[in-house]
Protein backbone atom coordinates (compact mmCIF):
# COMPACT_ATOMS: atom_id res chain seq x y z
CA UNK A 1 3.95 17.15 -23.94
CA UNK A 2 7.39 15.86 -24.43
CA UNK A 3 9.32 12.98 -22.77
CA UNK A 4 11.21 15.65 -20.55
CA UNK A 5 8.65 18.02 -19.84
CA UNK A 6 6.32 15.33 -18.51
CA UNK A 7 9.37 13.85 -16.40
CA UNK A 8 9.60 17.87 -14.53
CA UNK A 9 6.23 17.92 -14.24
CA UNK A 10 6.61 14.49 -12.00
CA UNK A 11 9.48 15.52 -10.34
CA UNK A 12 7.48 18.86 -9.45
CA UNK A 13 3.99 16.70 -8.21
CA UNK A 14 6.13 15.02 -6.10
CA UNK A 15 7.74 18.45 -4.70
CA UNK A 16 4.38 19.54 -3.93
CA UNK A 17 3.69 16.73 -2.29
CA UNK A 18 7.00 17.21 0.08
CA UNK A 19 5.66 20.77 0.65
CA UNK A 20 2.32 19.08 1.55
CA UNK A 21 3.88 16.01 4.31
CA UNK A 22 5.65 19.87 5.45
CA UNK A 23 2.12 21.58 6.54
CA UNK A 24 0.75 17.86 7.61
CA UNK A 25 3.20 17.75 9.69
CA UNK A 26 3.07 21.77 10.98
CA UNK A 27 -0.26 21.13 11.04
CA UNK A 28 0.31 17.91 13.17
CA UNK A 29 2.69 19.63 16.17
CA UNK A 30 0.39 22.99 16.20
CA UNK A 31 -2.99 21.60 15.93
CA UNK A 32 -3.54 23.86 12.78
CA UNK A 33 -6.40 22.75 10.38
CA UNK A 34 -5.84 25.31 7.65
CA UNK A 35 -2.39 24.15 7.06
CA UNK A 36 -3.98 20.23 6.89
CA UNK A 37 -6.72 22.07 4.69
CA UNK A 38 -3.94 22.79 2.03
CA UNK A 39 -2.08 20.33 2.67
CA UNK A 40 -5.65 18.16 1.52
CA UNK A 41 -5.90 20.26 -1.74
CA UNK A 42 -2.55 19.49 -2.71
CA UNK A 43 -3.24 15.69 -2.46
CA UNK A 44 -6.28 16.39 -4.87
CA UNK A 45 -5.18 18.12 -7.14
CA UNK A 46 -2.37 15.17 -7.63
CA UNK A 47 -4.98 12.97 -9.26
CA UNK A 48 -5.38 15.02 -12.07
CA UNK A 49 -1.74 15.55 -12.81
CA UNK A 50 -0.81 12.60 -12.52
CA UNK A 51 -3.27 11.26 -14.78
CA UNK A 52 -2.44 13.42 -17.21
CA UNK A 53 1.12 12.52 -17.50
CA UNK A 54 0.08 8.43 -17.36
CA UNK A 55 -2.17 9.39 -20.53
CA UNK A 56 0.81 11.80 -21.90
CA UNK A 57 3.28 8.54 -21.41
CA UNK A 58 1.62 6.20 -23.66
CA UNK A 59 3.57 5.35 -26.61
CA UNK A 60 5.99 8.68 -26.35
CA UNK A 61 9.81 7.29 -27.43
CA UNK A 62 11.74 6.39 -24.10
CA UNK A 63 9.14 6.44 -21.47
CA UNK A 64 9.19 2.93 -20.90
CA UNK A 65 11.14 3.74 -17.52
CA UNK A 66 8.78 6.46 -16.72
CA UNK A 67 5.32 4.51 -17.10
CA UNK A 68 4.57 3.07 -13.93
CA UNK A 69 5.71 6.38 -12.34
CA UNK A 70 2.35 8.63 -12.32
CA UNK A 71 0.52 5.53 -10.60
CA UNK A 72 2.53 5.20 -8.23
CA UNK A 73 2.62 9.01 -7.60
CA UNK A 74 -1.06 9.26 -7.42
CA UNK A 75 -0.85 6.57 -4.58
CA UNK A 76 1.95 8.29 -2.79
CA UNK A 77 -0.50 11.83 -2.53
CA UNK A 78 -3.40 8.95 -1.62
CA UNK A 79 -1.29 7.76 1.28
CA UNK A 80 -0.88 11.55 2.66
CA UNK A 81 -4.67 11.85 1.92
CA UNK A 82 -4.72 8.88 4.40
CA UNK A 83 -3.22 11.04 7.17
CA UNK A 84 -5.52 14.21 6.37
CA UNK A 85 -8.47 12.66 8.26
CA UNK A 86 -6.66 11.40 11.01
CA UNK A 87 -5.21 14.58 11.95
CA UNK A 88 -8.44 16.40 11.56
CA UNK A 89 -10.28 13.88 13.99
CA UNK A 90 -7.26 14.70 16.00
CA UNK A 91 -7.59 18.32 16.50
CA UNK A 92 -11.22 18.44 16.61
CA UNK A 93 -11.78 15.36 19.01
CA UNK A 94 -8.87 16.80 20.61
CA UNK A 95 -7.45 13.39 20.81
CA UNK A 96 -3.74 13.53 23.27
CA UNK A 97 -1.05 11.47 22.16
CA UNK A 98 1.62 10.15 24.28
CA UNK A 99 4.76 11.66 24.23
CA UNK A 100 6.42 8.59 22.68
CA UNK A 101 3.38 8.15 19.95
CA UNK A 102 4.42 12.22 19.28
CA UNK A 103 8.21 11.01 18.78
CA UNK A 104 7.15 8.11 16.80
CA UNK A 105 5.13 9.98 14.42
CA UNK A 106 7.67 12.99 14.39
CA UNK A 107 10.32 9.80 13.10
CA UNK A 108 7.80 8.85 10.48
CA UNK A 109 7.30 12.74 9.28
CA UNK A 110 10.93 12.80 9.00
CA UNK A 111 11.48 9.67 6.91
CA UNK A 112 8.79 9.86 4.79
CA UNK A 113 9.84 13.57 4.00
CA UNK A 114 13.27 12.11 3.06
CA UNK A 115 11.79 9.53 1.63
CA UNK A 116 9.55 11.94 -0.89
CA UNK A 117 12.75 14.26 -1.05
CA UNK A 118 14.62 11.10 -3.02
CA UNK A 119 12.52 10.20 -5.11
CA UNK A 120 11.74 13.58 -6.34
CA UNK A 121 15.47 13.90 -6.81
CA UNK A 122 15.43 10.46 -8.37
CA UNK A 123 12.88 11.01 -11.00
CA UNK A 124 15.37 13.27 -12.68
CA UNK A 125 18.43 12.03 -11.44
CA UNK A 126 17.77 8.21 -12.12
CA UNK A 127 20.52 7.89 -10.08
CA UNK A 128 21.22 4.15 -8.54
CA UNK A 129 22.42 5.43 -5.30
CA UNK A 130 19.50 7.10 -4.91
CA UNK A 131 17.60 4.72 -5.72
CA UNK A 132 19.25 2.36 -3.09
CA UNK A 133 18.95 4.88 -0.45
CA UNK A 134 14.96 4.80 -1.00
CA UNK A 135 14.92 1.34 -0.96
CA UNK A 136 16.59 1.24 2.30
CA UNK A 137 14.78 4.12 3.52
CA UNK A 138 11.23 2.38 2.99
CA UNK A 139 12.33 -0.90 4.34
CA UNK A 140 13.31 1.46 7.52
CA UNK A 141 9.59 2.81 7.70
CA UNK A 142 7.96 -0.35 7.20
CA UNK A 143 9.95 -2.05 10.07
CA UNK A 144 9.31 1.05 12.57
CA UNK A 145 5.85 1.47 12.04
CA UNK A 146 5.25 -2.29 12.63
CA UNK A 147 7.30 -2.12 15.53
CA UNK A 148 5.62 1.31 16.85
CA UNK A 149 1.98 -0.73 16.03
CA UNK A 150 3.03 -3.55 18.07
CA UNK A 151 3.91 -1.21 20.84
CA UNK A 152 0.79 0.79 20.70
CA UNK A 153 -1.20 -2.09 20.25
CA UNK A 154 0.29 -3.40 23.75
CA UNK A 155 -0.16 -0.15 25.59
CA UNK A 156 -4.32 -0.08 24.23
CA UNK A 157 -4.21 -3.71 25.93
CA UNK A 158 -2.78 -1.89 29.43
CA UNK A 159 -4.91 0.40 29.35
CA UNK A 160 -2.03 2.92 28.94
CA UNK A 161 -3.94 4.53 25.46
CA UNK A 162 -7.53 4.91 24.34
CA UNK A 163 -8.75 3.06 21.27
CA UNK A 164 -9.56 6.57 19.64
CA UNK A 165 -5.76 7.39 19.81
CA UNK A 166 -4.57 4.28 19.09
CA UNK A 167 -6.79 3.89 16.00
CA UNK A 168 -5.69 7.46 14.07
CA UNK A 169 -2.24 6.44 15.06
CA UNK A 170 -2.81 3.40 13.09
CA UNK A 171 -3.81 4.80 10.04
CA UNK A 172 -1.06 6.90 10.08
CA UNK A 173 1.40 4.66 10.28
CA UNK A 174 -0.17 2.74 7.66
CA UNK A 175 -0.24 5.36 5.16
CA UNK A 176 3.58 5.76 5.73
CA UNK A 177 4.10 2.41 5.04
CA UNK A 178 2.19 3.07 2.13
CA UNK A 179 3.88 6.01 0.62
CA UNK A 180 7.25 4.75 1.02
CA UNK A 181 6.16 1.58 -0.53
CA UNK A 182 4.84 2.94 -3.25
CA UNK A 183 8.49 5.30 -3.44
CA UNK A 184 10.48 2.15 -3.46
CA UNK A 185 8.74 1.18 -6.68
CA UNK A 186 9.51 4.25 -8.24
CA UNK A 187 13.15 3.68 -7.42
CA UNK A 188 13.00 -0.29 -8.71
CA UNK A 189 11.45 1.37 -11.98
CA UNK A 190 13.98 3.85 -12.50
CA UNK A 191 17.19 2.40 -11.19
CA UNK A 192 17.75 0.47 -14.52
């Protein structure tokens, strides 16, 4: 497959995976387990691409920007494959969020969307603006899910949240962090 073939197929794994952070998060506000179940085979069937582009990158003329990409792609769709099981457990434990976890995690839905929306754009693009605005975007994330952590970490303490809630609301955080980490190495690859 050639150089620009392989660079749509990327930008189009990662528009899947936007579609798939879409029915997470549908899935999330209407407690709806077949939109997390497709959501889920989205995420798998990421692997595969992208392994197949990381094997179709080596040694083709000019990918040298483009070689880290699929790696960090695959650990992107891993990071919403991190948020799968908590919303499961969350519907079918029936676990209740507070109304400020809800708002928290609706934030982190939003930027991480935008977040996958850049660097989609980006892959193509190899735009430097864009690349800044990830950058800036996933130092966002990182700094509100600590802080939303800390806070939920203090309300488990008062008693104000189970350990149940607070621990899915963890790992979702976390796996934000994740995916927009691994998004702001796309855009440190690609910005040159």
């Amino acid at each position: 497959m050639a150089l620009k073939e392989q660079v749509f197929e990327m930008h189009n794994v990662i528009d899947d995976m936007v579609e798939c952070i879409d029915s997470l998060y549908t899935g999330f506000i209407y407690n709806n387990l077949m939109l997390i179940g497709e959501a889920e085979s989205v995420v798998e069937s990421a692997g595969s691409r992208t392994a197949a582009l990381t094997e179709g990158l080596a040694g083709e003329a000019g990918a040298e920007p483009y070689v880290s990409v699929p790696s960090h792609i695959a650990q992107m769709a891993e990071g919403l494959g991190r948020v799968v099981p908590s919303l499961k457990s969350k519907i079918k434990e029936d676990v209740l969020f507070s109304d400020r976890a809800m708002a928290e995690l609706d934030y982190m839905f939003e930027r991480t969307r935008d977040i996958l929306i850049s660097t989609r754009d980006l892959v193509l693009a190899r735009n430097v603006l864009i690349s800044r605005h990830v950058e800036e975007a996933q130092r966002a994330v990182e700094k509100m899910a600590d802080t939303y952590a800390t806070r939920y970490e203090d309300s488990l303490v008062g008693g104000l949240s189970t350990p149940r809630s607070s621990q899915l609301y963890i790992r979702m955080l976390d796996a934000f962090k994740v995916i927009s980490w691994h998004a702001k190495e796309i855009a440190k690859d690609l910005a040159g």
